[in-house]
C-alpha atoms as a PDB file:
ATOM      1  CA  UNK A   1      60.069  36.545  43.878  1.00  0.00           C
ATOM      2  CA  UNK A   2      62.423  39.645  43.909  1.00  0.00           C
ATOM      3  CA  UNK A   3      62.459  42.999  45.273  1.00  0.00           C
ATOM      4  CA  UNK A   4      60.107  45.536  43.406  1.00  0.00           C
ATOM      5  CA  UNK A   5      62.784  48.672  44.169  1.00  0.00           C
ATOM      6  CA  UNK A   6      64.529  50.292  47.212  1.00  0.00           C
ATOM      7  CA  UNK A   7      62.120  52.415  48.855  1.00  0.00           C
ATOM      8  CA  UNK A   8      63.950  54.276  51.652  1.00  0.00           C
ATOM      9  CA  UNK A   9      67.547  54.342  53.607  1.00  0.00           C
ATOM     10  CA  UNK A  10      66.641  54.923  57.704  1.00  0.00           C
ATOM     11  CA  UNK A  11      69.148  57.472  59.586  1.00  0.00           C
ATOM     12  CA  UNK A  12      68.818  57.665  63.124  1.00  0.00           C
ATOM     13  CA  UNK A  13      69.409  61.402  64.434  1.00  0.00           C
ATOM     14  CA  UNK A  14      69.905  62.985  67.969  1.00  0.00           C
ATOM     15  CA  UNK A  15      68.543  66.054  66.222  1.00  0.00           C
ATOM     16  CA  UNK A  16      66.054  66.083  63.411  1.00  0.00           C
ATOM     17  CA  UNK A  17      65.853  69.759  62.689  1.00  0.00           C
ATOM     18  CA  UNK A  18      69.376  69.703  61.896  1.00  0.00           C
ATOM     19  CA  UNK A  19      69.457  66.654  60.163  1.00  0.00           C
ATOM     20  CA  UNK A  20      66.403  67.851  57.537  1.00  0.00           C
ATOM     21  CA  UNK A  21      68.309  71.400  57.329  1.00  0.00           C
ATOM     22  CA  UNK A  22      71.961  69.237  56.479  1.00  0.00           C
ATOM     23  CA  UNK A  23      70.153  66.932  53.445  1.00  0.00           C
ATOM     24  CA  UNK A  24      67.624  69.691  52.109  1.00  0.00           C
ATOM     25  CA  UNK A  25      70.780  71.539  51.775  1.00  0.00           C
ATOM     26  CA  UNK A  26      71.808  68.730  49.511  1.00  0.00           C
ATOM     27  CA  UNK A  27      68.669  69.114  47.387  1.00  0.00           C
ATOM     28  CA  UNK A  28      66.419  66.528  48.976  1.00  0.00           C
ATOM     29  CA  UNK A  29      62.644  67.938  49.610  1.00  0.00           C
ATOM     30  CA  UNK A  30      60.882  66.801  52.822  1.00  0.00           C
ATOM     31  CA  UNK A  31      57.483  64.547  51.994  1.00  0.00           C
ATOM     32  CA  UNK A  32      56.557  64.666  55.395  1.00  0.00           C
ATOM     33  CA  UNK A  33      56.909  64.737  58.535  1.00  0.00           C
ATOM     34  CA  UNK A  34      55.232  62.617  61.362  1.00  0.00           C
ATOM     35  CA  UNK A  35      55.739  61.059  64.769  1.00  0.00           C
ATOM     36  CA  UNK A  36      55.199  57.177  65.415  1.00  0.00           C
ATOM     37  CA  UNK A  37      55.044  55.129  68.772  1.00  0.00           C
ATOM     38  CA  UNK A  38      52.807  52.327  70.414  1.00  0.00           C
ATOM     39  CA  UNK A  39      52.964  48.766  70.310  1.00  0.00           C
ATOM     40  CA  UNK A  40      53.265  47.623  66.392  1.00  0.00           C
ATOM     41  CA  UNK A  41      55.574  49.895  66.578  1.00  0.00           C
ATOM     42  CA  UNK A  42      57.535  48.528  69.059  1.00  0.00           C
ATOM     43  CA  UNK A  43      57.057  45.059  68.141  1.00  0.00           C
ATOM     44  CA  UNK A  44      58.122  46.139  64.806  1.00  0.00           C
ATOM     45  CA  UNK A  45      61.969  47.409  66.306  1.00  0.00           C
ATOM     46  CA  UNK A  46      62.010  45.324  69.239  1.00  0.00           C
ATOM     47  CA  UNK A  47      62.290  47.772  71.710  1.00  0.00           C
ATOM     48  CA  UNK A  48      59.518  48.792  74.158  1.00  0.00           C
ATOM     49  CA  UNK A  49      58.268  52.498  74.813  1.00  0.00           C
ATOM     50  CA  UNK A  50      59.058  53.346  71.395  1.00  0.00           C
ATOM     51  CA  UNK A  51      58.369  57.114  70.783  1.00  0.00           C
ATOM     52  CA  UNK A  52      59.903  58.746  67.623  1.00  0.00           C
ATOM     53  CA  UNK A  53      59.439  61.869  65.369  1.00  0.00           C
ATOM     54  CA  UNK A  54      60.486  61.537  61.651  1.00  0.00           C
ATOM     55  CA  UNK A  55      60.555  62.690  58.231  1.00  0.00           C
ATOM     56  CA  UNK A  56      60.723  61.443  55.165  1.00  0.00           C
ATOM     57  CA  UNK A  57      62.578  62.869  52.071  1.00  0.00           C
ATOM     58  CA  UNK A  58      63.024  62.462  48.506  1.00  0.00           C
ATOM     59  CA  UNK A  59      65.640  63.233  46.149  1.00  0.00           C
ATOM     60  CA  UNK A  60      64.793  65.938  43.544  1.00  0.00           C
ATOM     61  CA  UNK A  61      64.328  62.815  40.815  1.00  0.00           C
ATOM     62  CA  UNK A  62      62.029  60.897  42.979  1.00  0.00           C
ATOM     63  CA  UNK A  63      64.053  57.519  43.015  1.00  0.00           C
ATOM     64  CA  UNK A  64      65.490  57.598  46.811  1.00  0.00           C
ATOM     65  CA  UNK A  65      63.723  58.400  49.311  1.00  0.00           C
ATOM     66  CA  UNK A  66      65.747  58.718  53.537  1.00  0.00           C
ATOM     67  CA  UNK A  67      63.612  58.506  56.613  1.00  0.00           C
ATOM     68  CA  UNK A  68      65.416  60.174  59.261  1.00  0.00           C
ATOM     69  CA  UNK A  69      64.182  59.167  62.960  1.00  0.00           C
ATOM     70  CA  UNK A  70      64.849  60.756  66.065  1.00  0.00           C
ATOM     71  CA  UNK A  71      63.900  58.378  68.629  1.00  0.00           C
ATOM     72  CA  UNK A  72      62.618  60.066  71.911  1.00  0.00           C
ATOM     73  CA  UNK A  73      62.270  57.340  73.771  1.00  0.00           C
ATOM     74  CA  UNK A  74      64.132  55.222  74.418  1.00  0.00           C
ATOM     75  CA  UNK A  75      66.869  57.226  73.227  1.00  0.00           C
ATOM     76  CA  UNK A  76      69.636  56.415  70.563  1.00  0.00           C
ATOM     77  CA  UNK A  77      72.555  54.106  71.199  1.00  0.00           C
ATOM     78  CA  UNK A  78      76.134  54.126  70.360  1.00  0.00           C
ATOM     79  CA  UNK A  79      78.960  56.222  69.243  1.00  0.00           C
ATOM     80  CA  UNK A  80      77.527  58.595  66.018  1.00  0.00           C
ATOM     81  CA  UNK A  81      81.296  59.568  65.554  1.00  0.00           C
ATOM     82  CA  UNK A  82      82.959  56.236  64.674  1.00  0.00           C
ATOM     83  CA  UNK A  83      85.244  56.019  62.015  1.00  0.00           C
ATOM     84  CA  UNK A  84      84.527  55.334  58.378  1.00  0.00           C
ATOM     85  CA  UNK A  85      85.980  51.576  58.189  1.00  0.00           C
ATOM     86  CA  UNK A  86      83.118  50.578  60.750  1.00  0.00           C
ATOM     87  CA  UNK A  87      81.291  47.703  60.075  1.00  0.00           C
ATOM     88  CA  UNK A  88      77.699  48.166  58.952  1.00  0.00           C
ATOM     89  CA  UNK A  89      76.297  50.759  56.750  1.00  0.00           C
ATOM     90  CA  UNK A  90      79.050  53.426  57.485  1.00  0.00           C
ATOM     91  CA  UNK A  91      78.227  56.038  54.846  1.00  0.00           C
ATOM     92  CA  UNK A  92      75.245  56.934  51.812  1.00  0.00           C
ATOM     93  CA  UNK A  93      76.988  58.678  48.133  1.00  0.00           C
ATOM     94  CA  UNK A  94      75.308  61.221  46.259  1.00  0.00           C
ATOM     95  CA  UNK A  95      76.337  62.485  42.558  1.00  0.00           C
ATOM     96  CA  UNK A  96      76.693  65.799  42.667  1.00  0.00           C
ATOM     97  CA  UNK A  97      77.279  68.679  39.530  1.00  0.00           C
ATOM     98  CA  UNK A  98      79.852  71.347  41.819  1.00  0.00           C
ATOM     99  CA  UNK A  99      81.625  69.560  45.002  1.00  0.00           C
ATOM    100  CA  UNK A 100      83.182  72.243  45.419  1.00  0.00           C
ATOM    101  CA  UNK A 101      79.954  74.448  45.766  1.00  0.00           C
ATOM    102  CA  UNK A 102      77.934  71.846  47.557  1.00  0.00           C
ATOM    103  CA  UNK A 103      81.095  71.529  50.333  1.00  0.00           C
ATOM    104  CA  UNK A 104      80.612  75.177  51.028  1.00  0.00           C
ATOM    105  CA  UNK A 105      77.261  75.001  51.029  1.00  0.00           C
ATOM    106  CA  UNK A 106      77.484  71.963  53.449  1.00  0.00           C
ATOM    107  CA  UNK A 107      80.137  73.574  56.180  1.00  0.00           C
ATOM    108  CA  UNK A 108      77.315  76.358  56.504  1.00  0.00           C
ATOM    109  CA  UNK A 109      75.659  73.595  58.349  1.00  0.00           C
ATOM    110  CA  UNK A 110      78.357  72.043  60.566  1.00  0.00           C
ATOM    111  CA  UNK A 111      79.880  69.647  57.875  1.00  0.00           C
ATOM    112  CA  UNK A 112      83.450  68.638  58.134  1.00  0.00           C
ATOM    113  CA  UNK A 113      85.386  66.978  55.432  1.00  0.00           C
ATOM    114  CA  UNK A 114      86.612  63.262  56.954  1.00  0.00           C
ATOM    115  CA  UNK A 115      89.287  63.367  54.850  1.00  0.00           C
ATOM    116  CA  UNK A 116      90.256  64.988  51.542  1.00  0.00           C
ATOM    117  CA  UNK A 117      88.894  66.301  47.842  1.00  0.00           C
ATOM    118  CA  UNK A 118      90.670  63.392  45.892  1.00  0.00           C
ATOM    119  CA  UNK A 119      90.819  63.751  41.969  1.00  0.00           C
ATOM    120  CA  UNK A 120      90.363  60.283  41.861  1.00  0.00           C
ATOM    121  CA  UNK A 121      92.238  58.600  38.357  1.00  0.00           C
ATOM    122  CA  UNK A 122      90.729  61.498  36.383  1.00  0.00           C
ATOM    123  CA  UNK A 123      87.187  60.240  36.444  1.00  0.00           C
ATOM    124  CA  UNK A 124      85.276  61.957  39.569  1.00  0.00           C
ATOM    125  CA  UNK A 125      86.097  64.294  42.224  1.00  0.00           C
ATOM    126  CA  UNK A 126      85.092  62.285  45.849  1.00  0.00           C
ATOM    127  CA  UNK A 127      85.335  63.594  49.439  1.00  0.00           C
ATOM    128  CA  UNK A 128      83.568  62.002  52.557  1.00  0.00           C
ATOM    129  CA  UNK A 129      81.854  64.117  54.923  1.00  0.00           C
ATOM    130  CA  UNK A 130      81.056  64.089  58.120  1.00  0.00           C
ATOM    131  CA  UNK A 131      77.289  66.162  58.796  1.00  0.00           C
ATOM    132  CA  UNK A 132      75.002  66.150  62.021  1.00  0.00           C
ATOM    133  CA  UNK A 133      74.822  63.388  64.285  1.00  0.00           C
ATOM    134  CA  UNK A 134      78.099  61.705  62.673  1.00  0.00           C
ATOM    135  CA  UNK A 135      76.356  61.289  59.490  1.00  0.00           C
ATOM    136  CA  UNK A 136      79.198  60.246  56.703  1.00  0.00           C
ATOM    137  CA  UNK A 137      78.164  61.559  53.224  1.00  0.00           C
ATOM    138  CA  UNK A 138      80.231  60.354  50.253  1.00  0.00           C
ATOM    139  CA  UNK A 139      80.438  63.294  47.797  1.00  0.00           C
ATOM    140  CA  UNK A 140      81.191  62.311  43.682  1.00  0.00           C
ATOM    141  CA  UNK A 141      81.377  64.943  40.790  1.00  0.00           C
ATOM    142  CA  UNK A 142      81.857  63.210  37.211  1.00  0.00           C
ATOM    143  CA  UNK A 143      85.443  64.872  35.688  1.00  0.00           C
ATOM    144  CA  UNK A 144      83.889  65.540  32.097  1.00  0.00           C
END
């Protein structure tokens, strides 16, 4: 048996308006939006008194799909802010056709570049960036 496809990447946000503003920015389009709580729930996560809202998006070719989840109660863990060599899933990469234009387009909404715009060995231009909640967005043009 094998995996049929990836169906979703969960983000957990301290706030989801800003979070659905950041990746529609990017070009994703919201499927939905709902809020989830109650005991499958919590037995699914392991954590009692579960209460979340959440939305789902998609990217504009339909193949990925993020669910981001701000958890009301109890409420998020840990340090959203921690540097890019963390272990665990530390950042998510998007292709992109302008950096350049999607950067400015991204600082509208409080991104920050983590490091630098690296022509990297002629073949893509790649930047990390930092959006809400800590968020680390890798960020590749193709060099035609």
């Amino acid at each position: 048996m094998t995996i049929q496809r990836m169906d979703h990447v969960g983000i957990i946000v301290d706030d989801l308006a800003a979070a659905i503003d950041f990746f529609t920015e990017l070009g994703f389009e919201v499927q939905g939006r709902f809020s989830v709580g109650g005991s499958l729930v919590e037995r699914i996560v392991g954590l009692e008194g579960v209460e979340n809202d959440a939305a789902m998006l998609q990217t504009p070719d339909g193949n990925g799909r993020l669910e981001l989840i701000q958890f009301l109660s109890p409420p998020a863990e840990g340090d959203a802010h921690r540097p890019a060599n963390t272990r665990g899933l530390r950042h998510i990469a998007f292709a992109v056709d302008d950096v350049q234009a999607t950067l400015a387009r991204l600082r509208t909404h409080g991104a920050e570049l983590v490091g630098e715009l690296v022509n990297y060995q002629d073949s893509y231009w790649l930047c990390y960036v930092r959006g809400p909640n800590g968020i680390i967005v890798e960020l590749a043009e193709k060099i035609d």
